[in-house]
PDB file of N, CA and C in Angstrom:
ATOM      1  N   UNK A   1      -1.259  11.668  12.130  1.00  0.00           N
ATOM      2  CA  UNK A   1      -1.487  10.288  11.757  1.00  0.00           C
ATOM      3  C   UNK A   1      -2.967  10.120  11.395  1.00  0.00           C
ATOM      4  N   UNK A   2      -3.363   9.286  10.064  1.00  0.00           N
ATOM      5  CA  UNK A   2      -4.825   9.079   9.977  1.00  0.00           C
ATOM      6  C   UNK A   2      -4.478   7.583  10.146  1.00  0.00           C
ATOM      7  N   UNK A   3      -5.815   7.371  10.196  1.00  0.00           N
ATOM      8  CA  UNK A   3      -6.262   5.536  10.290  1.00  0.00           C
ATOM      9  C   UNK A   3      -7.517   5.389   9.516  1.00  0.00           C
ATOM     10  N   UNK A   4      -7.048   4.604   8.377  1.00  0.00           N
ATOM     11  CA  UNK A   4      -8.072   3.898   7.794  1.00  0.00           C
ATOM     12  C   UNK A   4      -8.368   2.985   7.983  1.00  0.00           C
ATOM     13  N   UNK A   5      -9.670   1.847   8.254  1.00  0.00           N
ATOM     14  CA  UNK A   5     -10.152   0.633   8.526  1.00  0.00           C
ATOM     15  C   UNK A   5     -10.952  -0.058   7.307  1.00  0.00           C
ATOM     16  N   UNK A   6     -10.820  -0.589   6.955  1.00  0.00           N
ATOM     17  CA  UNK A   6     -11.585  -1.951   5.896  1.00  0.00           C
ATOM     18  C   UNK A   6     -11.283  -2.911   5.624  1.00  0.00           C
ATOM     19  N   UNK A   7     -12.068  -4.095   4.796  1.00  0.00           N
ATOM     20  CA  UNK A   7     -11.969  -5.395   4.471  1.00  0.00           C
ATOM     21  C   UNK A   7     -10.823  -5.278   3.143  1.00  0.00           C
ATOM     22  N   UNK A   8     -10.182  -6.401   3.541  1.00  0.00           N
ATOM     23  CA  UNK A   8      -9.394  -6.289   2.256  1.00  0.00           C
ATOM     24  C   UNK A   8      -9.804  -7.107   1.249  1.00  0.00           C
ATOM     25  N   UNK A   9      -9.515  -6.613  -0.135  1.00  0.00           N
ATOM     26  CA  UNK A   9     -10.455  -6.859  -1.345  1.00  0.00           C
ATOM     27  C   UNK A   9      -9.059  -7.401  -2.181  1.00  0.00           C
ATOM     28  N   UNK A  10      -9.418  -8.573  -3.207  1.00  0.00           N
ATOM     29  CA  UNK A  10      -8.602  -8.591  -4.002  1.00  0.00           C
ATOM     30  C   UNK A  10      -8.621  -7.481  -5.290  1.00  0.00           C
ATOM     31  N   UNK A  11      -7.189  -7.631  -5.232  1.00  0.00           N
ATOM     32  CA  UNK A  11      -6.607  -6.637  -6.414  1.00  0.00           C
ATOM     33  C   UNK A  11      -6.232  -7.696  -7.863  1.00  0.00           C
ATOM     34  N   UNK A  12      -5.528  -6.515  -8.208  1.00  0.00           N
ATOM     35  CA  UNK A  12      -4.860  -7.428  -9.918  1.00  0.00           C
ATOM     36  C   UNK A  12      -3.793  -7.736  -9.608  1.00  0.00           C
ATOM     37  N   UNK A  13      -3.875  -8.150  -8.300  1.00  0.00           N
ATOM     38  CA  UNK A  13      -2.023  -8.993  -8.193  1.00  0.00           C
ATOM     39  C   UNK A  13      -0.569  -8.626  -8.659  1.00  0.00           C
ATOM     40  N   UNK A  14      -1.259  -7.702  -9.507  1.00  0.00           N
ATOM     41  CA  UNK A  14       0.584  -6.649  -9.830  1.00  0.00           C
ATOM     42  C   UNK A  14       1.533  -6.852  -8.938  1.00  0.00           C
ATOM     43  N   UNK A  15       0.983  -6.386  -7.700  1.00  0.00           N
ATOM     44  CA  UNK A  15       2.007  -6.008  -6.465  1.00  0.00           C
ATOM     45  C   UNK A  15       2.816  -7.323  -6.358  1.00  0.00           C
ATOM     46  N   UNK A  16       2.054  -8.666  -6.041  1.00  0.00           N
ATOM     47  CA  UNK A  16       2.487  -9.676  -5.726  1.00  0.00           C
ATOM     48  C   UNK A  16       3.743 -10.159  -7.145  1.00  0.00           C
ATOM     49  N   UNK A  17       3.556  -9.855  -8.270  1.00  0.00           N
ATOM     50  CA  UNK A  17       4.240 -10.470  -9.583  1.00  0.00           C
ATOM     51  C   UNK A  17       5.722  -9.731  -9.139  1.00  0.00           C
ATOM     52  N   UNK A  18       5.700  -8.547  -8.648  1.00  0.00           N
ATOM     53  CA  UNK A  18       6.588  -7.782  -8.849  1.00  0.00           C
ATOM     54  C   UNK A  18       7.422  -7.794  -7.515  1.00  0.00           C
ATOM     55  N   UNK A  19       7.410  -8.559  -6.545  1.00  0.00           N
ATOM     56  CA  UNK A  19       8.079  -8.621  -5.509  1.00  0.00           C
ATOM     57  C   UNK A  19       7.174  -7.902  -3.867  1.00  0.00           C
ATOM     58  N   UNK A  20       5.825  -7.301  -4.552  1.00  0.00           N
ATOM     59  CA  UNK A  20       5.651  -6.432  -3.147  1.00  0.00           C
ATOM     60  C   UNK A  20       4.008  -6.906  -3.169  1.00  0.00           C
ATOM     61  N   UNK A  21       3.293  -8.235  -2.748  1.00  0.00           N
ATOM     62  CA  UNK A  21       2.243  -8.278  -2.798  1.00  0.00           C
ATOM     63  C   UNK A  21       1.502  -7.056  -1.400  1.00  0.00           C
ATOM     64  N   UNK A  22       0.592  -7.229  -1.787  1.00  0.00           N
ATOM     65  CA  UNK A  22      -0.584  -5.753  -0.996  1.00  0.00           C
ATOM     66  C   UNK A  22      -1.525  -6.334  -0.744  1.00  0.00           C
ATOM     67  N   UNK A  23      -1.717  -5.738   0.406  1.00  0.00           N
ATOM     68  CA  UNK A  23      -3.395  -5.584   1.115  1.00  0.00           C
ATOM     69  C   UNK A  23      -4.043  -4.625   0.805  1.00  0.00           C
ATOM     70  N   UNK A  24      -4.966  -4.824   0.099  1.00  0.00           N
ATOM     71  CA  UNK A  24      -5.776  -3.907  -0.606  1.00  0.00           C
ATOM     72  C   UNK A  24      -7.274  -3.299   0.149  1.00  0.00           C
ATOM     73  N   UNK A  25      -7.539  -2.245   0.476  1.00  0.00           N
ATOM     74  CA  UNK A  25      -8.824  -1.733   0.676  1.00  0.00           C
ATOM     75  C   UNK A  25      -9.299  -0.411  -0.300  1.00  0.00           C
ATOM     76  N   UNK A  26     -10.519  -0.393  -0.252  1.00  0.00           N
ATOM     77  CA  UNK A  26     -11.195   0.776  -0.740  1.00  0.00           C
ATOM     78  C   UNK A  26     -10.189   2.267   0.221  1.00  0.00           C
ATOM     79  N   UNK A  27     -10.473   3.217  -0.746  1.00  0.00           N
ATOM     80  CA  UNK A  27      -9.564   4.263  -0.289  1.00  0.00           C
ATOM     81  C   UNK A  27     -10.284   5.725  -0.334  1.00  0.00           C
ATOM     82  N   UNK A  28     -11.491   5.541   0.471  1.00  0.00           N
ATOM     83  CA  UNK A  28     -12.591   6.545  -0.489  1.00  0.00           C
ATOM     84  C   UNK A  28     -12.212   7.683   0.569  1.00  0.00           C
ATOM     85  N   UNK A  29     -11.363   7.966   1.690  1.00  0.00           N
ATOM     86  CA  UNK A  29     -11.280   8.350   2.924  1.00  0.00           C
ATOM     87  C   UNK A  29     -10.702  10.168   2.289  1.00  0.00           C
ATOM     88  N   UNK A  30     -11.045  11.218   2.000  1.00  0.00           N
ATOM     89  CA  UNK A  30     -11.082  12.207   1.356  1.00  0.00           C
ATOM     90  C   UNK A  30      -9.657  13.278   2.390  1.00  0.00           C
ATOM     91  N   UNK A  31      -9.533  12.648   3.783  1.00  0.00           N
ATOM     92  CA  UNK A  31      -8.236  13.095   4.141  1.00  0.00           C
ATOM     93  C   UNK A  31      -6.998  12.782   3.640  1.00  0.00           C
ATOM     94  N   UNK A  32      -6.872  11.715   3.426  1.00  0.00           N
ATOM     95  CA  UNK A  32      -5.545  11.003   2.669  1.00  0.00           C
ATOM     96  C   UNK A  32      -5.047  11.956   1.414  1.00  0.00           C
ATOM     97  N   UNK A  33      -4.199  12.213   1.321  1.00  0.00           N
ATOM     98  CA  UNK A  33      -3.788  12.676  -0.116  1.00  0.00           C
ATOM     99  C   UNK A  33      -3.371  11.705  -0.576  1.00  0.00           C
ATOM    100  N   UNK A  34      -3.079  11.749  -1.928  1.00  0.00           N
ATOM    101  CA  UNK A  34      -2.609  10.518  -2.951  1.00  0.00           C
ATOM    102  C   UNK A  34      -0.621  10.250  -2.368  1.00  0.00           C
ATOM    103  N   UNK A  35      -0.545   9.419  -2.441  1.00  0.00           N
ATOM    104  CA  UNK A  35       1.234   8.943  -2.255  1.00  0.00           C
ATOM    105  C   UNK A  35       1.806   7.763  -1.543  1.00  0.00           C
ATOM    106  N   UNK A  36       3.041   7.768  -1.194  1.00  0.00           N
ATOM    107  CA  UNK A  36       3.330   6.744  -0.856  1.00  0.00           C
ATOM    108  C   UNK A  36       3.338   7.045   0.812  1.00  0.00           C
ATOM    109  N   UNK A  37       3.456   6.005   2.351  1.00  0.00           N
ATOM    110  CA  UNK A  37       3.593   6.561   3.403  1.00  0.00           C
ATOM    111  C   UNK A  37       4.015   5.521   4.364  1.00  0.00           C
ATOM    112  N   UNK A  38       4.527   5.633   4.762  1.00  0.00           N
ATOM    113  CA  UNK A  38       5.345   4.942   5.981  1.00  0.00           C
ATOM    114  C   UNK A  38       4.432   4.708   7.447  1.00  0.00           C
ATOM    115  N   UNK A  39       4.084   3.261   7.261  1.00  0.00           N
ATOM    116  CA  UNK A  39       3.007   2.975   7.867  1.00  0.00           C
ATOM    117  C   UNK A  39       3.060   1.810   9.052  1.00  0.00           C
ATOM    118  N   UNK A  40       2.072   1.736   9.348  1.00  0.00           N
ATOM    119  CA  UNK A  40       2.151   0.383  10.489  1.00  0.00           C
ATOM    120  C   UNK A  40       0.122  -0.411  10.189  1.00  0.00           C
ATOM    121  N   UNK A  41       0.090  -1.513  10.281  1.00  0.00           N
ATOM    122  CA  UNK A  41      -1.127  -1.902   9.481  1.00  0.00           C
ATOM    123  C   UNK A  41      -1.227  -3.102  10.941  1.00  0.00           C
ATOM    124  N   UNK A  42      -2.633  -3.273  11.655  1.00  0.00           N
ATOM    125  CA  UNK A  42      -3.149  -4.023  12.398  1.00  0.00           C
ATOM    126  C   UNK A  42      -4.275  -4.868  12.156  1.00  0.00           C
ATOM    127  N   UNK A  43      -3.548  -5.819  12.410  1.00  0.00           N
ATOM    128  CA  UNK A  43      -4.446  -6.963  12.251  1.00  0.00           C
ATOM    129  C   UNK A  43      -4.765  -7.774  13.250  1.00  0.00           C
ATOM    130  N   UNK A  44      -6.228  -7.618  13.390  1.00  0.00           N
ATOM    131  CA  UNK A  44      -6.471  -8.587  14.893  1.00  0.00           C
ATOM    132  C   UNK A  44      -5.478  -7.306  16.377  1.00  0.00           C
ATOM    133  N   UNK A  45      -5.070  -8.302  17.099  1.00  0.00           N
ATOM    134  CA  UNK A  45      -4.484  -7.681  17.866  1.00  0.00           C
ATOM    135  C   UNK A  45      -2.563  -7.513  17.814  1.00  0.00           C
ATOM    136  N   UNK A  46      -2.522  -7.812  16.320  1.00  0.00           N
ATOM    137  CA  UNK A  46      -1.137  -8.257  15.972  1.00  0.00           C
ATOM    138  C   UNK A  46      -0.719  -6.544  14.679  1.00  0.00           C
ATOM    139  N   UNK A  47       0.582  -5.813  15.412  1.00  0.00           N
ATOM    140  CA  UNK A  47       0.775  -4.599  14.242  1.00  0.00           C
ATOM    141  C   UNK A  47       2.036  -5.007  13.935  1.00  0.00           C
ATOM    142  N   UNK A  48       1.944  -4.798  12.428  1.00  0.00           N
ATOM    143  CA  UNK A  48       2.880  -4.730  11.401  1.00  0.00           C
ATOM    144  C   UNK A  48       3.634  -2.985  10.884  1.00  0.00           C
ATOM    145  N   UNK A  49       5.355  -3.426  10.212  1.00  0.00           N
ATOM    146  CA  UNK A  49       5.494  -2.044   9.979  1.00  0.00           C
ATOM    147  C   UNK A  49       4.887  -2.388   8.065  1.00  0.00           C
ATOM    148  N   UNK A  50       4.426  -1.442   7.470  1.00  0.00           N
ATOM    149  CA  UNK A  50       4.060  -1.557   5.974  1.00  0.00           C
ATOM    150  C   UNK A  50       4.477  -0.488   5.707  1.00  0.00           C
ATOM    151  N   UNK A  51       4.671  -0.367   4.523  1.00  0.00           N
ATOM    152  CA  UNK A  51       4.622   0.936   2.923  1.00  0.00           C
ATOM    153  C   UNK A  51       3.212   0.716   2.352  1.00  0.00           C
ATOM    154  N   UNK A  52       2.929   1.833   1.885  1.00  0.00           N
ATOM    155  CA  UNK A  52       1.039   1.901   2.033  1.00  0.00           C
ATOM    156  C   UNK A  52       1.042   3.208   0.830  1.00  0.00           C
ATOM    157  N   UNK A  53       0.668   2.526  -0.549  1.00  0.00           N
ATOM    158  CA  UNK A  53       0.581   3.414  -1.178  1.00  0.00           C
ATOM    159  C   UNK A  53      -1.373   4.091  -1.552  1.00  0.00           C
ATOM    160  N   UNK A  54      -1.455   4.855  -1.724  1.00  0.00           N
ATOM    161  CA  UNK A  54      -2.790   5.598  -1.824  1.00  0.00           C
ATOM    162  C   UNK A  54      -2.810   6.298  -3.319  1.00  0.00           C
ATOM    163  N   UNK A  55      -3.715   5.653  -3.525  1.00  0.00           N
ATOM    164  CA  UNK A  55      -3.835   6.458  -5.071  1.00  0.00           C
ATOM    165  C   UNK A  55      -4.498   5.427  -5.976  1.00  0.00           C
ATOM    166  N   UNK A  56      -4.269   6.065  -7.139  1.00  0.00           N
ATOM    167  CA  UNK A  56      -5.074   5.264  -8.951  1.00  0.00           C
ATOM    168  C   UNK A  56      -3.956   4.607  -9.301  1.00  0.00           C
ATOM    169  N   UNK A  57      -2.899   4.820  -8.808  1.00  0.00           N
ATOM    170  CA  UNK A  57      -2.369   3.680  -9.532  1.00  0.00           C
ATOM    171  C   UNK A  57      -1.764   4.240 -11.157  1.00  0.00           C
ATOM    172  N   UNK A  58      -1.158   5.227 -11.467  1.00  0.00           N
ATOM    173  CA  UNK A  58      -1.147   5.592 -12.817  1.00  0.00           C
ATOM    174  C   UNK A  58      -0.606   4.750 -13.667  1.00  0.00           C
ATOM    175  N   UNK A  59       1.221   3.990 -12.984  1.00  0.00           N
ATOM    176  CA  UNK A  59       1.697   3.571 -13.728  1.00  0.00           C
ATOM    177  C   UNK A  59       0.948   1.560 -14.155  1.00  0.00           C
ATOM    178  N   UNK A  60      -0.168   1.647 -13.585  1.00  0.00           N
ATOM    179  CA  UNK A  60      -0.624   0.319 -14.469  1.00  0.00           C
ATOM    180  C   UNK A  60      -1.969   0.531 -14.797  1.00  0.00           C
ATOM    181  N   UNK A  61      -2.601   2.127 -15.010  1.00  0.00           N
ATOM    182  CA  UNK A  61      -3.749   2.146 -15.816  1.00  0.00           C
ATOM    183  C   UNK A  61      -4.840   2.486 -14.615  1.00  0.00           C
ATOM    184  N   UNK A  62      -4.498   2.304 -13.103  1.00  0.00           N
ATOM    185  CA  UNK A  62      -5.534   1.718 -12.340  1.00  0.00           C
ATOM    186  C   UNK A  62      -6.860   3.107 -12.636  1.00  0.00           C
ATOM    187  N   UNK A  63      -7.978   2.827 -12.509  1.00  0.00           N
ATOM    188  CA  UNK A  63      -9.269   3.175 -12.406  1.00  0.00           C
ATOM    189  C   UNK A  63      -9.482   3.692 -11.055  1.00  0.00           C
ATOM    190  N   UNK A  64      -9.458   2.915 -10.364  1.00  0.00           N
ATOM    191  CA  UNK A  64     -10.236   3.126  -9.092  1.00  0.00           C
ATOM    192  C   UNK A  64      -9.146   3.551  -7.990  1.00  0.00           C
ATOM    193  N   UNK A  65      -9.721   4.368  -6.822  1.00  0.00           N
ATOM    194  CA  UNK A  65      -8.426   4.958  -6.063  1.00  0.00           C
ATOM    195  C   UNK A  65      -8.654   3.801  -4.549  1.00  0.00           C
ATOM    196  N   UNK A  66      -7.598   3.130  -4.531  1.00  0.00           N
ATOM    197  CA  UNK A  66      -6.972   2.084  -3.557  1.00  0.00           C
ATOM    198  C   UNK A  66      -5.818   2.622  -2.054  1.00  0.00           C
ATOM    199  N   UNK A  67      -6.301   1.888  -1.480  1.00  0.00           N
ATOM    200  CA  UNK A  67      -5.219   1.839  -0.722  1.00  0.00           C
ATOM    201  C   UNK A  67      -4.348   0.363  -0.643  1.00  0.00           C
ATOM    202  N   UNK A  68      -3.376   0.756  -0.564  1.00  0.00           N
ATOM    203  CA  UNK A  68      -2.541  -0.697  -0.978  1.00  0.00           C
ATOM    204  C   UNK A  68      -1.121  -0.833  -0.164  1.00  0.00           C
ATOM    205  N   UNK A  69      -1.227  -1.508   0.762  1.00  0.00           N
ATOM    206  CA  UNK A  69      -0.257  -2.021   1.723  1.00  0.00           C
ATOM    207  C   UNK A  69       0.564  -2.883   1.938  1.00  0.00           C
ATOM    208  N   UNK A  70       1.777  -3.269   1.376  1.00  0.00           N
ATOM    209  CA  UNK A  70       2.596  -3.998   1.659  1.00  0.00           C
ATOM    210  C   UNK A  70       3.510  -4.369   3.310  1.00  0.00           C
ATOM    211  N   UNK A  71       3.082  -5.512   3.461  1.00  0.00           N
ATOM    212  CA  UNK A  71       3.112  -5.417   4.854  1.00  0.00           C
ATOM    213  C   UNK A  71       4.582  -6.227   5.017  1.00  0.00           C
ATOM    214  N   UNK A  72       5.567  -5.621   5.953  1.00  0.00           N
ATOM    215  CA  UNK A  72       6.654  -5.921   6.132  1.00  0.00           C
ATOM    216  C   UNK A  72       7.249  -7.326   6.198  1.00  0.00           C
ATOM    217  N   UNK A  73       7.914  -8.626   5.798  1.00  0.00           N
ATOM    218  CA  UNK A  73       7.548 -10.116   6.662  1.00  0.00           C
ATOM    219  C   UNK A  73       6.215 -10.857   7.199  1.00  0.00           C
ATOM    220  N   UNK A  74       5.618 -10.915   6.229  1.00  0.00           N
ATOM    221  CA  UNK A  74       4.461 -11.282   6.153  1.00  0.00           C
ATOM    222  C   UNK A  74       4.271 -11.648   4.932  1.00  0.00           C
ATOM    223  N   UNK A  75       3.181 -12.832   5.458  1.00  0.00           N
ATOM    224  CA  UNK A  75       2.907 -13.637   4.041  1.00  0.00           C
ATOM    225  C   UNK A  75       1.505 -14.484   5.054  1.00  0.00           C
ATOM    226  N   UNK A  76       0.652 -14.264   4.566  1.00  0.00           N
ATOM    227  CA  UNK A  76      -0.776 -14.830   5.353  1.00  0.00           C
ATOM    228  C   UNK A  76      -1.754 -14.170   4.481  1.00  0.00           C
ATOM    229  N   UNK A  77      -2.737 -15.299   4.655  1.00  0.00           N
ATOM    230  CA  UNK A  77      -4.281 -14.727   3.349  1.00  0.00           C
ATOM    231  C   UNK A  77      -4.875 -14.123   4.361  1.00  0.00           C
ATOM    232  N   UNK A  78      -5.599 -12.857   4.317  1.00  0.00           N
ATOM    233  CA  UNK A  78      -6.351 -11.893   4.658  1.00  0.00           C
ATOM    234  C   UNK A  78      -7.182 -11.766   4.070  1.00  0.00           C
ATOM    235  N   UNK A  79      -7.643 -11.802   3.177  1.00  0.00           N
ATOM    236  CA  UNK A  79      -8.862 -11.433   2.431  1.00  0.00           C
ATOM    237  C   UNK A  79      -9.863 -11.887   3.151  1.00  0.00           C
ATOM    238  N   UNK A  80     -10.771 -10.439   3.398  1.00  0.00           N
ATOM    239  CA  UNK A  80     -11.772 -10.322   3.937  1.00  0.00           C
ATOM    240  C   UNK A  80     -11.671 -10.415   5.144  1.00  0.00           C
ATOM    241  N   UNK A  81     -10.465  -9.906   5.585  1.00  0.00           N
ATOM    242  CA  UNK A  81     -10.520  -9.338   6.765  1.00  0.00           C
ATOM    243  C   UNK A  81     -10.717  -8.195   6.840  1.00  0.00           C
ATOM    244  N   UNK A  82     -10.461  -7.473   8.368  1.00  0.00           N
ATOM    245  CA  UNK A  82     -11.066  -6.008   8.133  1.00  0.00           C
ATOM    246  C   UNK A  82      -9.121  -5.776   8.808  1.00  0.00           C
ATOM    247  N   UNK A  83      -8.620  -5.075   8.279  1.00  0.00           N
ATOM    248  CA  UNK A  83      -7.449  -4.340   8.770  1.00  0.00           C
ATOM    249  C   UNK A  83      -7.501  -2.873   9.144  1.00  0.00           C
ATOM    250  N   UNK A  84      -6.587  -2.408  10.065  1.00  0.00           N
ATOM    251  CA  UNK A  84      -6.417  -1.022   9.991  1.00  0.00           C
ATOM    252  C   UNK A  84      -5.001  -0.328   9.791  1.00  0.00           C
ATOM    253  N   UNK A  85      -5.348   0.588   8.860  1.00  0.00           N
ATOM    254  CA  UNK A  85      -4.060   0.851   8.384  1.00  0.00           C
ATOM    255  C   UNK A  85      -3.893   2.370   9.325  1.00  0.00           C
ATOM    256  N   UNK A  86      -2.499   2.581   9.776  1.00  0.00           N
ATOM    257  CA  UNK A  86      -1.939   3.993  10.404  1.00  0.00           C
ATOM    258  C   UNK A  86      -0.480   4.377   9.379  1.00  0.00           C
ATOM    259  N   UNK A  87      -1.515   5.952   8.891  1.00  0.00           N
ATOM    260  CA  UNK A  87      -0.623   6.802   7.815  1.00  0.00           C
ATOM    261  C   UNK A  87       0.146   7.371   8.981  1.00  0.00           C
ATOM    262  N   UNK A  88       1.665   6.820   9.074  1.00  0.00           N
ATOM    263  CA  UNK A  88       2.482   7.902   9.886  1.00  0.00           C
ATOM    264  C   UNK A  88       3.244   8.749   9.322  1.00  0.00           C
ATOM    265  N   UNK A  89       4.157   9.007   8.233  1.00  0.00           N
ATOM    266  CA  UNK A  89       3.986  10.075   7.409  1.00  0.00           C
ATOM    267  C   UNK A  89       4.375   9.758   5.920  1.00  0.00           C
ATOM    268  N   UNK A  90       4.002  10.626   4.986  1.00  0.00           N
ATOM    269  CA  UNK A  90       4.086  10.679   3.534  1.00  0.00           C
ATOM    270  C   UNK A  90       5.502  10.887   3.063  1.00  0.00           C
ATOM    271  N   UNK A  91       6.168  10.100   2.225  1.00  0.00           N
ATOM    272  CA  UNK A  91       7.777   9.912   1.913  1.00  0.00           C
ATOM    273  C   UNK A  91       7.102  10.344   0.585  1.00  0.00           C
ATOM    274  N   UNK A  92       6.565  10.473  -0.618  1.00  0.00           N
ATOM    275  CA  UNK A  92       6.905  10.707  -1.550  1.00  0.00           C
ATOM    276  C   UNK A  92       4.971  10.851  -2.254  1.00  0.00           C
ATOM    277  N   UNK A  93       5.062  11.776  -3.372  1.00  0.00           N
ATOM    278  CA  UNK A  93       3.557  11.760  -4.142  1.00  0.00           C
ATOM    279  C   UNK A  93       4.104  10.736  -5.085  1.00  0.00           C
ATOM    280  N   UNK A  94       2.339  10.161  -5.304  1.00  0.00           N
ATOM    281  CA  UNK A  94       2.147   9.068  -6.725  1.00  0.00           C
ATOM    282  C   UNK A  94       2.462   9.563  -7.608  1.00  0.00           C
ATOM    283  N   UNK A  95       3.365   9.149  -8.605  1.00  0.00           N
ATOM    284  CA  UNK A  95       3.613   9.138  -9.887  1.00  0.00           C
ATOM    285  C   UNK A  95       3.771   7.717 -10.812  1.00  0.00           C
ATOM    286  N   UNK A  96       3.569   8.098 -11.929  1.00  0.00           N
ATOM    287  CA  UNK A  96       3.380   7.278 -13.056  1.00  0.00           C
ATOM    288  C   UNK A  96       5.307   7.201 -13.401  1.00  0.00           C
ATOM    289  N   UNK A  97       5.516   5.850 -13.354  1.00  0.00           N
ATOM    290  CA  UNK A  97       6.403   5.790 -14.114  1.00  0.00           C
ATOM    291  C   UNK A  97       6.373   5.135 -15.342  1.00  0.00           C
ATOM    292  N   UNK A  98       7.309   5.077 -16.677  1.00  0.00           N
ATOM    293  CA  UNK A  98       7.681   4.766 -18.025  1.00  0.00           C
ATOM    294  C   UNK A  98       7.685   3.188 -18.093  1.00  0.00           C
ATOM    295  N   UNK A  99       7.927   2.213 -17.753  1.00  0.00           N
ATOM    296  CA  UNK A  99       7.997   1.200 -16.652  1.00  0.00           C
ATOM    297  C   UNK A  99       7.823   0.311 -15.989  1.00  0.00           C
ATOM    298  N   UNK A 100       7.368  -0.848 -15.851  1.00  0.00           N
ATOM    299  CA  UNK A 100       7.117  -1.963 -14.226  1.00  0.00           C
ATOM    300  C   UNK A 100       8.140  -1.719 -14.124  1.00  0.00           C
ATOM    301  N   UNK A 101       9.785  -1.655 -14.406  1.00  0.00           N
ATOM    302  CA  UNK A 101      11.060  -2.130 -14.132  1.00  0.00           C
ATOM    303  C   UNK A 101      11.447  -0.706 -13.287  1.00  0.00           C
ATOM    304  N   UNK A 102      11.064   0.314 -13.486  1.00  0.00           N
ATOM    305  CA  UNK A 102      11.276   1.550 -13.276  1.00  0.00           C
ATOM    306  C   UNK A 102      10.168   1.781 -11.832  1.00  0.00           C
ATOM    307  N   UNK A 103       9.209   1.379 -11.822  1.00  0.00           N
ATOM    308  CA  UNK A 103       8.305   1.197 -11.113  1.00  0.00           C
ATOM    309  C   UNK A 103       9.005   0.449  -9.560  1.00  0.00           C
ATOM    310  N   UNK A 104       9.592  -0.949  -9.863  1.00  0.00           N
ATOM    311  CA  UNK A 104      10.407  -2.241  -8.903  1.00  0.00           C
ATOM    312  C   UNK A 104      11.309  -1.290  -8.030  1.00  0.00           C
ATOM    313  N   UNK A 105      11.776  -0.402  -8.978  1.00  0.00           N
ATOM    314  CA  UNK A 105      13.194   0.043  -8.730  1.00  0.00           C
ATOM    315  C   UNK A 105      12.905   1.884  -7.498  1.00  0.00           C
ATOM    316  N   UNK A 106      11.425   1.813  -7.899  1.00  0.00           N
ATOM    317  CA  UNK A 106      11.497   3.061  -6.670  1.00  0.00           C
ATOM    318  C   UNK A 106      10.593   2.577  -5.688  1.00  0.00           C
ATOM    319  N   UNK A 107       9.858   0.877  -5.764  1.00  0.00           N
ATOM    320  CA  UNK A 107       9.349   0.259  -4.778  1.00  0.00           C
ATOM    321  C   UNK A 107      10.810   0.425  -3.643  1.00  0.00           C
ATOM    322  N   UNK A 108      11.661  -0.411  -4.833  1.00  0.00           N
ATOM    323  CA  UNK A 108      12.592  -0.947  -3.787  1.00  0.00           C
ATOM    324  C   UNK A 108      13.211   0.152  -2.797  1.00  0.00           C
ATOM    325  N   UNK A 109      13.264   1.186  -3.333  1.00  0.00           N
ATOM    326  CA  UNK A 109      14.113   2.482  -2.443  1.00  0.00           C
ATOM    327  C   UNK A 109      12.570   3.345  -1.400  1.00  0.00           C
ATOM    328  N   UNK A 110      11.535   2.729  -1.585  1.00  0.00           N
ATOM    329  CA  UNK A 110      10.883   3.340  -0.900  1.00  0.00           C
ATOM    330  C   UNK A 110      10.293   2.567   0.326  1.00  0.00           C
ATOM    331  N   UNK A 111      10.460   0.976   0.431  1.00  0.00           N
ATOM    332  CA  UNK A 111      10.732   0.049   0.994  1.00  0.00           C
ATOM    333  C   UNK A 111      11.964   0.375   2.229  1.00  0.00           C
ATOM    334  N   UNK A 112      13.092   0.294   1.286  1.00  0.00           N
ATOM    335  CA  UNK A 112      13.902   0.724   1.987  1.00  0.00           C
ATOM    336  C   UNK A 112      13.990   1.962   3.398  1.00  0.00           C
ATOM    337  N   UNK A 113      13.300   2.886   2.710  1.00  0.00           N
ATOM    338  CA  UNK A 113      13.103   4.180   3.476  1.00  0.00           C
ATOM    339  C   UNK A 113      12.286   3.992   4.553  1.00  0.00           C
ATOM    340  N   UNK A 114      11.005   2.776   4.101  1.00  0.00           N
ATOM    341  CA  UNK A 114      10.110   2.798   5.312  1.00  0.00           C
ATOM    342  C   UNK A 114      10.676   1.928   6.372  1.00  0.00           C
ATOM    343  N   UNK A 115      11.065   1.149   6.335  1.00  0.00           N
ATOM    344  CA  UNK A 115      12.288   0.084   7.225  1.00  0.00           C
ATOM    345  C   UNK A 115      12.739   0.725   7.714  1.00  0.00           C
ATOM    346  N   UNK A 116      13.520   2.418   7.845  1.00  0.00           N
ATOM    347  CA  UNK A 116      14.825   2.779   8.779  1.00  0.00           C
ATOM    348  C   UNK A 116      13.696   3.267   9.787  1.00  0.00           C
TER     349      UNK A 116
END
């Protein structure tokens, strides 16, 4: 398990348009490999289960390498808080899909996966 800690930063809201808004931090942490991971994210003294993807982001162009957390039943402004995220393990590497619709569609099954 790693644990990353930082403030969360706004993003380009993709996540949110598309059904899976994110908590976003810098991802500069050189243990992480790039992918998707089945996670748990703390806030304050309150933990959440999340899907926590790590990476550039291929399929919308992204630049910069993020960490980006969708946090299970939850809906609360964070920004600029400091969260900590726990990688418990890696379900799948980042890839670029053809896509947003193609993109929704392996959120949704990877969502799924982190829930059981």
């Amino acid at each position: 398990m790693i644990i990353i800690k930082g403030a969360v930063i706004k993003g380009q809201q993709l996540g949110r348009r598309m059904g899976f808004p994110t908590a976003n931090i810098d991802a500069h942490d050189k243990r992480v490999d790039n992918g998707v991971y089945r996670s748990m994210v703390r806030i304050g003294t309150e933990c959440y289960r999340a899907m926590t993807n790590v990476g550039l982001r291929p399929s919308v162009d992204g630049r910069t390498r993020l960490l980006e957390a969708h946090i299970f039943d939850f809906d609360r402004d964070i920004y600029g808080e400091t969260i900590q995220v726990e990688l418990l393990d890696k379900i799948r590497d980042e890839q670029k899909f053809s896509s947003i619709e193609e993109l929704q569609r392996q959120l949704q099954r990877d969502a799924e996966l982190c829930r059981q």
